[in-house]
N, C-alpha and C. Protein backbone atom coordinates (compact mmCIF):
# COMPACT_ATOMS: atom_id res chain seq x y z
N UNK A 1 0.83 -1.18 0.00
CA UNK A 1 0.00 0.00 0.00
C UNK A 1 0.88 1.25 0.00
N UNK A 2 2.00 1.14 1.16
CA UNK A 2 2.70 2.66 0.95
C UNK A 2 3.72 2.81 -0.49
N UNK A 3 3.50 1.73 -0.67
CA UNK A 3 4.98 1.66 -2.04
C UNK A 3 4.01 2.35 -3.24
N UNK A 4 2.58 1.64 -3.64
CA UNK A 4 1.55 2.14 -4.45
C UNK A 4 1.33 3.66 -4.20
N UNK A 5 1.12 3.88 -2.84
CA UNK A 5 0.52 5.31 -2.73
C UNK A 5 2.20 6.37 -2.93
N UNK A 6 3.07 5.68 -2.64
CA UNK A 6 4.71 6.79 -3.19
C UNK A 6 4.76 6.86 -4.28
N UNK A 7 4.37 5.68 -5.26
CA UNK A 7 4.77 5.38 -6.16
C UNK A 7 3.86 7.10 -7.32
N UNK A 8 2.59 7.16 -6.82
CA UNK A 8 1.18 7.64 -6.77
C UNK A 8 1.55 9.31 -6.53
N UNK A 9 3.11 9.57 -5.61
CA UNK A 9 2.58 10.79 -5.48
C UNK A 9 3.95 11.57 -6.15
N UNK A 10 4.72 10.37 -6.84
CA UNK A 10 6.46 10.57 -7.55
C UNK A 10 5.69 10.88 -8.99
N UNK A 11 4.79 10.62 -9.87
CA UNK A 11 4.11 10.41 -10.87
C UNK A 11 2.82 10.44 -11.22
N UNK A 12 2.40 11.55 -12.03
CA UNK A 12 1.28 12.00 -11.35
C UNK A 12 0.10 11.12 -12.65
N UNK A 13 1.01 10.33 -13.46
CA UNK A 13 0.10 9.14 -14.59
C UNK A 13 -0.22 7.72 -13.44
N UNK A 14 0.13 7.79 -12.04
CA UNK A 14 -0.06 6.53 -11.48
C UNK A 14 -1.17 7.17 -9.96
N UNK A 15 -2.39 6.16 -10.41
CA UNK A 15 -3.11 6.44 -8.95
C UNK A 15 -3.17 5.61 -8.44
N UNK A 16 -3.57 5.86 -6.93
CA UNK A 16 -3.65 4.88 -5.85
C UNK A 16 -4.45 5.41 -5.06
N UNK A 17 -5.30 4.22 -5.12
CA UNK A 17 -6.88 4.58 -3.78
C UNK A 17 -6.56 3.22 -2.55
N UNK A 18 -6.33 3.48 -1.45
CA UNK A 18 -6.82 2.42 -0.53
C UNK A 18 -8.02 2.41 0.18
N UNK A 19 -8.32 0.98 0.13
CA UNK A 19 -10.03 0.96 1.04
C UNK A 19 -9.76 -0.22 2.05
N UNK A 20 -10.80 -0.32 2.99
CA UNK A 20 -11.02 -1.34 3.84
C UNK A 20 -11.22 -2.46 3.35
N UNK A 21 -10.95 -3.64 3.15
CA UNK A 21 -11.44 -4.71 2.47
C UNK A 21 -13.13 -5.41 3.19
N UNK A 22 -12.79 -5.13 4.52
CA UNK A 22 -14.30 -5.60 5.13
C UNK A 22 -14.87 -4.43 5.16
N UNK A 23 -14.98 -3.09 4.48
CA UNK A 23 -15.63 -2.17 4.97
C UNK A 23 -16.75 -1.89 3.44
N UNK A 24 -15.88 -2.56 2.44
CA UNK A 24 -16.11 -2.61 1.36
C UNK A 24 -16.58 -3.96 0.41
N UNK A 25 -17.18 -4.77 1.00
CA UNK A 25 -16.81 -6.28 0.82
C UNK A 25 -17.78 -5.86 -0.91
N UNK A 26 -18.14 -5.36 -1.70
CA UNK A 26 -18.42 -5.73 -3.31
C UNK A 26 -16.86 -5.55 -3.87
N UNK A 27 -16.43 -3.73 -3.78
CA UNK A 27 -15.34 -4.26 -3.96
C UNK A 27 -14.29 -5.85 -4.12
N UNK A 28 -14.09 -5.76 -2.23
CA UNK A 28 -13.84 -6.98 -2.17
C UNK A 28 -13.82 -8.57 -3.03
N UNK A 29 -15.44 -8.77 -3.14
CA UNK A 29 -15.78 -9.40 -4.38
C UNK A 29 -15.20 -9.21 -5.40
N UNK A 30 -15.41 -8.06 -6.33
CA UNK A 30 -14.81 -7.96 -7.75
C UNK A 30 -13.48 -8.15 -7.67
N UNK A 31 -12.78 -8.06 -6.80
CA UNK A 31 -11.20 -7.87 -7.32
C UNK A 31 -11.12 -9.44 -6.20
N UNK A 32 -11.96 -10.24 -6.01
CA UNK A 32 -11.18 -11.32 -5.18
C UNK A 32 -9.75 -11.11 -4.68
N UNK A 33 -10.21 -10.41 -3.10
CA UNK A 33 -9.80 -9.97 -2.24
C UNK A 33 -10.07 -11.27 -1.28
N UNK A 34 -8.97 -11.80 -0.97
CA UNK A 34 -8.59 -13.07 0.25
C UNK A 34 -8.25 -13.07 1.05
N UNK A 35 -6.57 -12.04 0.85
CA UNK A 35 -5.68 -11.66 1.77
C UNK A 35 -5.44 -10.32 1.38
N UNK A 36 -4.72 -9.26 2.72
CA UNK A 36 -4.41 -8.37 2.26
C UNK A 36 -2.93 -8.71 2.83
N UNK A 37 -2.00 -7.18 2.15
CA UNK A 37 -2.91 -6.24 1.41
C UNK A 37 -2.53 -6.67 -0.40
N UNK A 38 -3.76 -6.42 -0.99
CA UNK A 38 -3.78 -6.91 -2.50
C UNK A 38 -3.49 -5.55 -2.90
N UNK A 39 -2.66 -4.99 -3.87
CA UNK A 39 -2.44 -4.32 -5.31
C UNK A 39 -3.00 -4.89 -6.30
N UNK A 40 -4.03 -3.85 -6.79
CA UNK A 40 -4.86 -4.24 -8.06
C UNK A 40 -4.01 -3.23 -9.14
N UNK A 41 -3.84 -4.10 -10.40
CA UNK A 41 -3.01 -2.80 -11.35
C UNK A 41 -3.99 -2.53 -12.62
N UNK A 42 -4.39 -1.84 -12.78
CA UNK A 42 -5.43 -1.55 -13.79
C UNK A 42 -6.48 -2.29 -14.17
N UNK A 43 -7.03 -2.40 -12.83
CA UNK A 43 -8.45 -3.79 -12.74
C UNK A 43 -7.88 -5.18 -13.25
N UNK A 44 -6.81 -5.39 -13.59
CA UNK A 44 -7.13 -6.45 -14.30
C UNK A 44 -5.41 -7.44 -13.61
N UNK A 45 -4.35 -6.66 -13.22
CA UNK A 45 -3.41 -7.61 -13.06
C UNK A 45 -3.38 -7.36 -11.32
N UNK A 46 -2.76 -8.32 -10.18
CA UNK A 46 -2.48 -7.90 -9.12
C UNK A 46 -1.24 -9.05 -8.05
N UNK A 47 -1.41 -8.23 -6.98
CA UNK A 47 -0.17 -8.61 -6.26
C UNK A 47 -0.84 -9.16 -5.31
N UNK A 48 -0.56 -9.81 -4.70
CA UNK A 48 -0.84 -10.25 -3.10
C UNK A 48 0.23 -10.13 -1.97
N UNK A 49 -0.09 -9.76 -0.81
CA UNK A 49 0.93 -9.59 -0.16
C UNK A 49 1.88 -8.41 -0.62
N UNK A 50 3.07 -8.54 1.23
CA UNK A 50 3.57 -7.30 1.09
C UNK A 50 4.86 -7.85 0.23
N UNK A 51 5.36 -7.32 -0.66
CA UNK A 51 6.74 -7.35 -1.07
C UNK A 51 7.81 -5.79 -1.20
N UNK A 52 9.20 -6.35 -1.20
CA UNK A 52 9.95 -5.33 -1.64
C UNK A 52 9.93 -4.73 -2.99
N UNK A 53 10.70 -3.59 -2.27
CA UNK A 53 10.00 -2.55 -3.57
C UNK A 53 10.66 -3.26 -5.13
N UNK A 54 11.67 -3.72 -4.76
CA UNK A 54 12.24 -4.05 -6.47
C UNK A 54 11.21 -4.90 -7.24
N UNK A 55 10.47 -6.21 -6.26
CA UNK A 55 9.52 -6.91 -6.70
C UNK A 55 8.25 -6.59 -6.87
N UNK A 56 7.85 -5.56 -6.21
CA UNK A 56 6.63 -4.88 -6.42
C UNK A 56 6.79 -3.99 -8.18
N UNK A 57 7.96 -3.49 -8.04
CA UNK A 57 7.84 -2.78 -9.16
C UNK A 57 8.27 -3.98 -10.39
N UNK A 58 8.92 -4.58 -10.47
CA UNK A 58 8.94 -5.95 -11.23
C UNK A 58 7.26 -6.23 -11.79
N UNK A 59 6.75 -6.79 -10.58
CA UNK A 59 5.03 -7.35 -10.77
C UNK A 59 4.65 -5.99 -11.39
N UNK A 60 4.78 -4.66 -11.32
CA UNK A 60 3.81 -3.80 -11.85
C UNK A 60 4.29 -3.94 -13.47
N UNK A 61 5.80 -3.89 -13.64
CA UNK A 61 6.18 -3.51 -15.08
C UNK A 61 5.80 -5.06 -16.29
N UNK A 62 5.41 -5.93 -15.31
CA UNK A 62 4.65 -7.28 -16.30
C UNK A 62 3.56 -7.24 -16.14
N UNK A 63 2.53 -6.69 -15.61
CA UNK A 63 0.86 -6.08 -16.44
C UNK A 63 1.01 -4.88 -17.27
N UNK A 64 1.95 -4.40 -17.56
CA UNK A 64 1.70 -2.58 -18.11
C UNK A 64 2.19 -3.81 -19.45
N UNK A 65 1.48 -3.09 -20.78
CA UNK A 65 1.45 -3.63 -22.02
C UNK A 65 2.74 -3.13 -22.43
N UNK A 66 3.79 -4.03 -23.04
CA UNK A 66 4.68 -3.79 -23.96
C UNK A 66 4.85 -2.71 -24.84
N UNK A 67 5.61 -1.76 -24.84
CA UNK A 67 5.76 -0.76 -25.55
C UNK A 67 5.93 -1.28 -27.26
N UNK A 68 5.29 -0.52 -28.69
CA UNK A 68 5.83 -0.53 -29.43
C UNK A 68 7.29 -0.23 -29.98
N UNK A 69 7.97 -0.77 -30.79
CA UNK A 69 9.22 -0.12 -31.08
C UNK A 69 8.96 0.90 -31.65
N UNK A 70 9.54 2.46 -32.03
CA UNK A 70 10.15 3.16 -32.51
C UNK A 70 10.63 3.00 -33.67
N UNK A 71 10.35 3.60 -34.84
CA UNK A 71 11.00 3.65 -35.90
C UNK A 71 11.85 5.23 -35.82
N UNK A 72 13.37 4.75 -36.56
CA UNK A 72 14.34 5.92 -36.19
C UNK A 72 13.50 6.82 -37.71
N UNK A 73 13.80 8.35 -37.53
CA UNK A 73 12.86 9.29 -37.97
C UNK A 73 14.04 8.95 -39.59
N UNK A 74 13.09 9.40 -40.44
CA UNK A 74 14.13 8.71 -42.04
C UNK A 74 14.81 10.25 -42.58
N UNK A 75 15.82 9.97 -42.63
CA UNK A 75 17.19 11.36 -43.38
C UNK A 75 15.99 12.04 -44.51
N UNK A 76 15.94 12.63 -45.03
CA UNK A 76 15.67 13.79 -45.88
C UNK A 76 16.44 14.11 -47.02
């Protein structure tokens, strides 16, 4: 949670909301919430548990979609 919410306030393209998991139990539901604390990454990929930051940011940079390559700009 604090690594998400730093991460959240270094970059202002990354948000981070925390909620109660029993305070909120639909939530809960949708994102099958078991254990905390869960990182959800764009509804769709997530973490469980606490990890270090290198592995947290690891798990985030394998849900974010693959960048296209770049084509170098052509001489004139």
């Amino acid at each position: 949670m604090r690594l998400a919410q730093s991460l959240a306030l270094e970059n202002a393209l990354v948000q981070a909301d925390c909620i109660e998991a029993t305070e909120f139990p639909d939530l809960s539901s949708r994102f099958r919430v078991y254990a905390v604390p869960k990182t959800v990454i764009n509804g769709s990929g997530s973490i469980e548990g606490s990890l270090p930051e290198q592995f947290f940011l690891e798990e985030i940079l394998k849900t974010l979609p693959t960048p296209e390559p770049c084509e170098p700009p052509q001489a004139t």
